[in-house]
PDB file of N, CA and C in Angstrom:
ATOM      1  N   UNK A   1      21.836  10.972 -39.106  1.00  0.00           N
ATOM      2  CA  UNK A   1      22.378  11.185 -40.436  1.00  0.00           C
ATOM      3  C   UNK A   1      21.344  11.943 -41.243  1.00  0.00           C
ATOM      4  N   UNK A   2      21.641  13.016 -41.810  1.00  0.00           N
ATOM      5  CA  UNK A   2      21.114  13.676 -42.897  1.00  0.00           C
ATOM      6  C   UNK A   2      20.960  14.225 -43.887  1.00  0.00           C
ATOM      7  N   UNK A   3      20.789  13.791 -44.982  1.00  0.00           N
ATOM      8  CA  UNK A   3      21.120  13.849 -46.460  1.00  0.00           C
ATOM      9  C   UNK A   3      22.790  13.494 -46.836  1.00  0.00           C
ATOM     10  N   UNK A   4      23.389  12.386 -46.548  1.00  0.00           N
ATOM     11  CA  UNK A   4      24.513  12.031 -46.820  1.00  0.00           C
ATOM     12  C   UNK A   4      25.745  12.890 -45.814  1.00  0.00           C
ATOM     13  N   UNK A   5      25.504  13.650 -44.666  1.00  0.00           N
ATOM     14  CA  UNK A   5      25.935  13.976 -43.490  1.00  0.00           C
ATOM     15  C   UNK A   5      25.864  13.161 -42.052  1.00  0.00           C
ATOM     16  N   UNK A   6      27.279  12.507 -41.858  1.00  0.00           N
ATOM     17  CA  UNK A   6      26.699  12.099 -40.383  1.00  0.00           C
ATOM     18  C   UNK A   6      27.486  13.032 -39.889  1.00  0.00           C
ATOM     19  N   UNK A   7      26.456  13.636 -38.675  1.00  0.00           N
ATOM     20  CA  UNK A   7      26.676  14.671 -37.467  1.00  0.00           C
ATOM     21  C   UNK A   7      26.899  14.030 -36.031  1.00  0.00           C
ATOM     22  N   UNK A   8      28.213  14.915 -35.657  1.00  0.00           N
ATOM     23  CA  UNK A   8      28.904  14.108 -34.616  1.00  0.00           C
ATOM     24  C   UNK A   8      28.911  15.490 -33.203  1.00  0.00           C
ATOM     25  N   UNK A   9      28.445  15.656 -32.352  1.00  0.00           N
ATOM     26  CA  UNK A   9      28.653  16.212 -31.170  1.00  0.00           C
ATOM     27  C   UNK A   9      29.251  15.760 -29.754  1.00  0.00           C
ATOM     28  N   UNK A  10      29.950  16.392 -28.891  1.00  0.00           N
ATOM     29  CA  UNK A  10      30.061  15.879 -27.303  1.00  0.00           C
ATOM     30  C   UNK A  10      30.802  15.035 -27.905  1.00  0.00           C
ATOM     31  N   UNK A  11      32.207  14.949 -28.622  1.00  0.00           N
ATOM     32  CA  UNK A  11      33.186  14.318 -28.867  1.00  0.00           C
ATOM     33  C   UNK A  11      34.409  15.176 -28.292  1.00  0.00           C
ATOM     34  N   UNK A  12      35.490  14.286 -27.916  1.00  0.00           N
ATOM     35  CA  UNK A  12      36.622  15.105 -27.763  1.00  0.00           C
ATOM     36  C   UNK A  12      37.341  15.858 -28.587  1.00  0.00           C
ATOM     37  N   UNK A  13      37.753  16.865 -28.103  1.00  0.00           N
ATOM     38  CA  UNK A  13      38.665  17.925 -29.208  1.00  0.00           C
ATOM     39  C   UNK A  13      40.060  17.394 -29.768  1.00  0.00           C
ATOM     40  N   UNK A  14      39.904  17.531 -30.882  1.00  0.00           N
ATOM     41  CA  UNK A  14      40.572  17.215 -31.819  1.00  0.00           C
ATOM     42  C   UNK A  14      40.892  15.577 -31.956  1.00  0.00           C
ATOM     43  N   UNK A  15      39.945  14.940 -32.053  1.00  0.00           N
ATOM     44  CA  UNK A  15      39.531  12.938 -32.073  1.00  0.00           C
ATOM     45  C   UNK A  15      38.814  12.853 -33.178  1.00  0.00           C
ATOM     46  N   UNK A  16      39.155  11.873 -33.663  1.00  0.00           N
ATOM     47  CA  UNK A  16      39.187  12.143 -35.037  1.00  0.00           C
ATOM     48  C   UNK A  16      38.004  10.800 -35.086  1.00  0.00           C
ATOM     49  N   UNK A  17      36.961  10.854 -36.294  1.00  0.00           N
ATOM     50  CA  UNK A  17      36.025  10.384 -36.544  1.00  0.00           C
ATOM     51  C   UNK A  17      36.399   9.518 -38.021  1.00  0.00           C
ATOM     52  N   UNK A  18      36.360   7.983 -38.176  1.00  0.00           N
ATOM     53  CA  UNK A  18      36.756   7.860 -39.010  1.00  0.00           C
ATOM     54  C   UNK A  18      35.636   6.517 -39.939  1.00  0.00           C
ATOM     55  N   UNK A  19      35.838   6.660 -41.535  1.00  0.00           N
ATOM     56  CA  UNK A  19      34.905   5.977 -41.759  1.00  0.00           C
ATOM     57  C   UNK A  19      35.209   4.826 -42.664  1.00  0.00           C
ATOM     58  N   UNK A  20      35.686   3.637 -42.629  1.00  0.00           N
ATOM     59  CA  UNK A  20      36.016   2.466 -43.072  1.00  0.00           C
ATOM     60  C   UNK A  20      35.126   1.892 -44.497  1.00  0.00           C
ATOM     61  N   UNK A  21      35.216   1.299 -45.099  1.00  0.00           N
ATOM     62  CA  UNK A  21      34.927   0.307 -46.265  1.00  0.00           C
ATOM     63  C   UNK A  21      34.902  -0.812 -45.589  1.00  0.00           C
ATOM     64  N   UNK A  22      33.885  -1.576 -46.630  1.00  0.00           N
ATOM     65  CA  UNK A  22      33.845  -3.141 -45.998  1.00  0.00           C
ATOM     66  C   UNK A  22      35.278  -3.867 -45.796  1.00  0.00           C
ATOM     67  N   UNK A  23      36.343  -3.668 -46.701  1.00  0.00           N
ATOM     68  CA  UNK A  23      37.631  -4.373 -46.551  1.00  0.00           C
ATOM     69  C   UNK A  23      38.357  -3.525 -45.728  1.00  0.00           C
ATOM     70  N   UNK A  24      37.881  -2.662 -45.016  1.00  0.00           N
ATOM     71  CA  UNK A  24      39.064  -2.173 -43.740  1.00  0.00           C
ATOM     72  C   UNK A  24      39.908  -1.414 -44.291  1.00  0.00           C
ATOM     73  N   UNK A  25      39.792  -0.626 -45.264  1.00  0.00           N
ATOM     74  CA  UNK A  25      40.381   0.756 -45.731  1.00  0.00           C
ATOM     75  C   UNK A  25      39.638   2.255 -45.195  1.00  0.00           C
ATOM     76  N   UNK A  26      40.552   3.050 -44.865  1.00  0.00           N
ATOM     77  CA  UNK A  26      39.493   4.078 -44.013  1.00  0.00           C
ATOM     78  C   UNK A  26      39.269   4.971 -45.799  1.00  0.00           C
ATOM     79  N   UNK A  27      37.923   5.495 -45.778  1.00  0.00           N
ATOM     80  CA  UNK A  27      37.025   5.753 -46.971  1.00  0.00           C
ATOM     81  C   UNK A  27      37.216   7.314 -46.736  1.00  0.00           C
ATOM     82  N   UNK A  28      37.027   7.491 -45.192  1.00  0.00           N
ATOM     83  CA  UNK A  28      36.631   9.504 -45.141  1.00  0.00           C
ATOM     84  C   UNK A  28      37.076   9.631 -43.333  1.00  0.00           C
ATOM     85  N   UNK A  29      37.601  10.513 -43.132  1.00  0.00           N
ATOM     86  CA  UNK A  29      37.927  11.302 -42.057  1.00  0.00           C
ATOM     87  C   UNK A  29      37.611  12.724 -41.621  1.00  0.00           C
ATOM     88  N   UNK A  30      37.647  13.081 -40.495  1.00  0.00           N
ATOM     89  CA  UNK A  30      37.467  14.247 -40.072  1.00  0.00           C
ATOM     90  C   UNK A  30      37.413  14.606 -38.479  1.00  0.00           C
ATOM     91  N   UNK A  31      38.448  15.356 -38.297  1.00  0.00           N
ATOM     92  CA  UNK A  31      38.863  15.555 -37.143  1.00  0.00           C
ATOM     93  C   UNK A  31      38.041  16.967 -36.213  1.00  0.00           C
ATOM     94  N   UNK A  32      37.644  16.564 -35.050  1.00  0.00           N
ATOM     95  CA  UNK A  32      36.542  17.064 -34.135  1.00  0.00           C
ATOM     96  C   UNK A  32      37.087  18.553 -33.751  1.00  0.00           C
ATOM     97  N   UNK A  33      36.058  19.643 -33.847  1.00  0.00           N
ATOM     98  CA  UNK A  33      37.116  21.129 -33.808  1.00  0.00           C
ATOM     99  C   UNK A  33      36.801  21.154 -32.045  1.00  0.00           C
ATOM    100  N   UNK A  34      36.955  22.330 -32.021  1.00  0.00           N
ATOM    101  CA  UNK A  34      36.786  22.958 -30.638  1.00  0.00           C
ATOM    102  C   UNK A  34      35.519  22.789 -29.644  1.00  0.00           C
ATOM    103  N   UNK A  35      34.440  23.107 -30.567  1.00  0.00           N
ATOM    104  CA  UNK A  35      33.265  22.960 -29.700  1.00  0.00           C
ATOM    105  C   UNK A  35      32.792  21.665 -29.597  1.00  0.00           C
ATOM    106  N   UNK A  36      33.857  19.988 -30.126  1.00  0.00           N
ATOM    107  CA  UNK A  36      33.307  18.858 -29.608  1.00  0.00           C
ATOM    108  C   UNK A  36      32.237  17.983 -30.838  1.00  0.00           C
ATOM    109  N   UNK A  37      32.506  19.215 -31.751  1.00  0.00           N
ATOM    110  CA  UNK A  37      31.210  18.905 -33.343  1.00  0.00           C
ATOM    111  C   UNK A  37      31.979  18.523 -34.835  1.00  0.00           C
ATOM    112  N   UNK A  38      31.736  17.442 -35.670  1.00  0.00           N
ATOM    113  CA  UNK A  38      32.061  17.796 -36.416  1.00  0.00           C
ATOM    114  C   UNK A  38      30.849  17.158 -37.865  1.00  0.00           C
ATOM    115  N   UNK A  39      31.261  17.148 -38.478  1.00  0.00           N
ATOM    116  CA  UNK A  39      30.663  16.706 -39.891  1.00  0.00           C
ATOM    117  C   UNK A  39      30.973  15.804 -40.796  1.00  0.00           C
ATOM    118  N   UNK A  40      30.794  14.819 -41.354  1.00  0.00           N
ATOM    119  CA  UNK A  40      31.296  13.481 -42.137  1.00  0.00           C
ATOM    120  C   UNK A  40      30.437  13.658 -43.208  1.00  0.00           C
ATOM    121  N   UNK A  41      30.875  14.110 -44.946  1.00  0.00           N
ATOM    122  CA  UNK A  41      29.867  13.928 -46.242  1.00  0.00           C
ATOM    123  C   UNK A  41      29.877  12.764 -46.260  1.00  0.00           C
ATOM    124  N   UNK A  42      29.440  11.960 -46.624  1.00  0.00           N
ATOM    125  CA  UNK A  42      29.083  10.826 -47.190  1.00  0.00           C
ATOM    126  C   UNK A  42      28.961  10.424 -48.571  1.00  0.00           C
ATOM    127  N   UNK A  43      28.303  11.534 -49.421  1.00  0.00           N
ATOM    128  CA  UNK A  43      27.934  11.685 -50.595  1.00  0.00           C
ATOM    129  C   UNK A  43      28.555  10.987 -51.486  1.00  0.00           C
ATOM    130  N   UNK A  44      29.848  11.202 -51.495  1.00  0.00           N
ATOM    131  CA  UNK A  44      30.945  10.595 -52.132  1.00  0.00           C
ATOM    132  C   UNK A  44      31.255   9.416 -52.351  1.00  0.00           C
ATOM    133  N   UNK A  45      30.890   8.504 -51.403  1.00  0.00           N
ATOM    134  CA  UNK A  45      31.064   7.543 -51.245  1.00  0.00           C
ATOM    135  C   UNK A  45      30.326   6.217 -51.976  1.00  0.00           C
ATOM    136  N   UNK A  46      30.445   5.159 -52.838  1.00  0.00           N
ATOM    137  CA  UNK A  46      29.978   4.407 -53.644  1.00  0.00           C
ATOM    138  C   UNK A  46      29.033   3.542 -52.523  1.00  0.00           C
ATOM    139  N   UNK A  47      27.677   3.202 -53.221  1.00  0.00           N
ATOM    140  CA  UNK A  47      27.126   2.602 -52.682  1.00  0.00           C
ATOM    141  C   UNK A  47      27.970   1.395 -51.499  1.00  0.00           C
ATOM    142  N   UNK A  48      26.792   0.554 -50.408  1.00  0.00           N
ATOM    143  CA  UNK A  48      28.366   0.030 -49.833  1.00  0.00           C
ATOM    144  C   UNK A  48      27.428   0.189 -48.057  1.00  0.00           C
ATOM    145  N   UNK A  49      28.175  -0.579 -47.609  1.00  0.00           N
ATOM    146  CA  UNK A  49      28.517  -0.981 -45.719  1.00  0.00           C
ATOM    147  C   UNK A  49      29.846  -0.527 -45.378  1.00  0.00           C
ATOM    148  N   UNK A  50      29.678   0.485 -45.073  1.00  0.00           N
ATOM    149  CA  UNK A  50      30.773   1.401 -43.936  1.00  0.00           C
ATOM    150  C   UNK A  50      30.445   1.095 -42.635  1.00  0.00           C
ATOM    151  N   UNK A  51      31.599   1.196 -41.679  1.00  0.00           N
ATOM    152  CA  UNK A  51      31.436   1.150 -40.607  1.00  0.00           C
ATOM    153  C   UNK A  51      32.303   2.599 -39.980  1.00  0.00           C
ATOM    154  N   UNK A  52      31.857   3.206 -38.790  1.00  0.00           N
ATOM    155  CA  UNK A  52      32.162   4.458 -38.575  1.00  0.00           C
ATOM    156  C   UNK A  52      32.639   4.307 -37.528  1.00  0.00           C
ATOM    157  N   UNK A  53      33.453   4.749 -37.289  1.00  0.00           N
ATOM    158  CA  UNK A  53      34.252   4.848 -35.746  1.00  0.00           C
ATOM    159  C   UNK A  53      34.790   6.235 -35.282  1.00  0.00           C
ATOM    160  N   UNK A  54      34.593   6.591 -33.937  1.00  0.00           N
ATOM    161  CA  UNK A  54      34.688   7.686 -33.346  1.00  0.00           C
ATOM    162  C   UNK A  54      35.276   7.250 -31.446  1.00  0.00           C
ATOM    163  N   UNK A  55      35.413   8.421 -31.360  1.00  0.00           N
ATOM    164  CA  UNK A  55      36.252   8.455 -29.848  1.00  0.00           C
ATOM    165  C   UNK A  55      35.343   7.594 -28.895  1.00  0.00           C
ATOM    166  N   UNK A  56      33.830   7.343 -29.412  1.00  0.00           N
ATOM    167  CA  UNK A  56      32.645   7.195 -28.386  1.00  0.00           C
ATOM    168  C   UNK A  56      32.177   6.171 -28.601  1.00  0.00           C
ATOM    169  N   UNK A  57      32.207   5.711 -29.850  1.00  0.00           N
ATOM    170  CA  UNK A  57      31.329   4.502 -30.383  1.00  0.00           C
ATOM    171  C   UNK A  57      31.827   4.049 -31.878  1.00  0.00           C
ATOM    172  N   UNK A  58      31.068   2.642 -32.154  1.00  0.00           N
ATOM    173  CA  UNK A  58      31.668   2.408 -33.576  1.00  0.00           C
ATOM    174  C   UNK A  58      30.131   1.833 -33.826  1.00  0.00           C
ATOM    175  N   UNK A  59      29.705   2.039 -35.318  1.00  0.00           N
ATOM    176  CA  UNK A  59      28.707   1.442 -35.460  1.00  0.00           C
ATOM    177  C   UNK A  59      28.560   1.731 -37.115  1.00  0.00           C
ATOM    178  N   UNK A  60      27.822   0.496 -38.043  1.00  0.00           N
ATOM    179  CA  UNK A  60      27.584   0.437 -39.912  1.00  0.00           C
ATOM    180  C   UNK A  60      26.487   1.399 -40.063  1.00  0.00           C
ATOM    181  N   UNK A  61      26.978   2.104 -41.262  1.00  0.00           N
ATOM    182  CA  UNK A  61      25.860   2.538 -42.121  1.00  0.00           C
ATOM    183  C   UNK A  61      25.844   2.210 -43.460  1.00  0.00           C
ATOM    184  N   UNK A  62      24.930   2.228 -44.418  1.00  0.00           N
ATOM    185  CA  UNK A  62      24.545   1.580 -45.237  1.00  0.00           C
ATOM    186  C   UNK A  62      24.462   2.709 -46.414  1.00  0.00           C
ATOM    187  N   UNK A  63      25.231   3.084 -47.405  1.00  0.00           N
ATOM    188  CA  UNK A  63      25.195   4.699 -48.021  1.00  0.00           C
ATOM    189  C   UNK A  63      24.522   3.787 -49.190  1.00  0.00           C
ATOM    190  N   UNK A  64      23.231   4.607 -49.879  1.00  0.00           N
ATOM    191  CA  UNK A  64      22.024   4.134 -50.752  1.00  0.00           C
ATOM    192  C   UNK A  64      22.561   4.711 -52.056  1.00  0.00           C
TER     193      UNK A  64
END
């Protein structure tokens, strides 16, 4: 993650990356282009424990 970007590679095309709120509302999305890459702002998002889920893995981040 970098500067309120999580960067996603070696994902399947067009699998969509998605990013939850503590109560299980999805917060931000973004669907994986061609070359397997995509990009998630974060910025936006109110302080808070997200949890992120993708085609590959699921795992919390903590937006400051």
């Amino acid at each position: 993650m970098e500067a309120g970007n999580l960067c996603f590679q070696q994902l399947p095309k067009g699998s969509k990356v998605s990013v939850f709120a503590a109560n299980g509302t999805e917060a931000l999305s973004a669907v994986v282009d061609g070359t397997g890459k995509t990009v998630v702002n974060t910025s936006s998002l109110p302080k808070g424990i997200y949890v992120v889920k993708s085609a590959t893995q699921t795992f919390k981040i903590t937006n400051k």
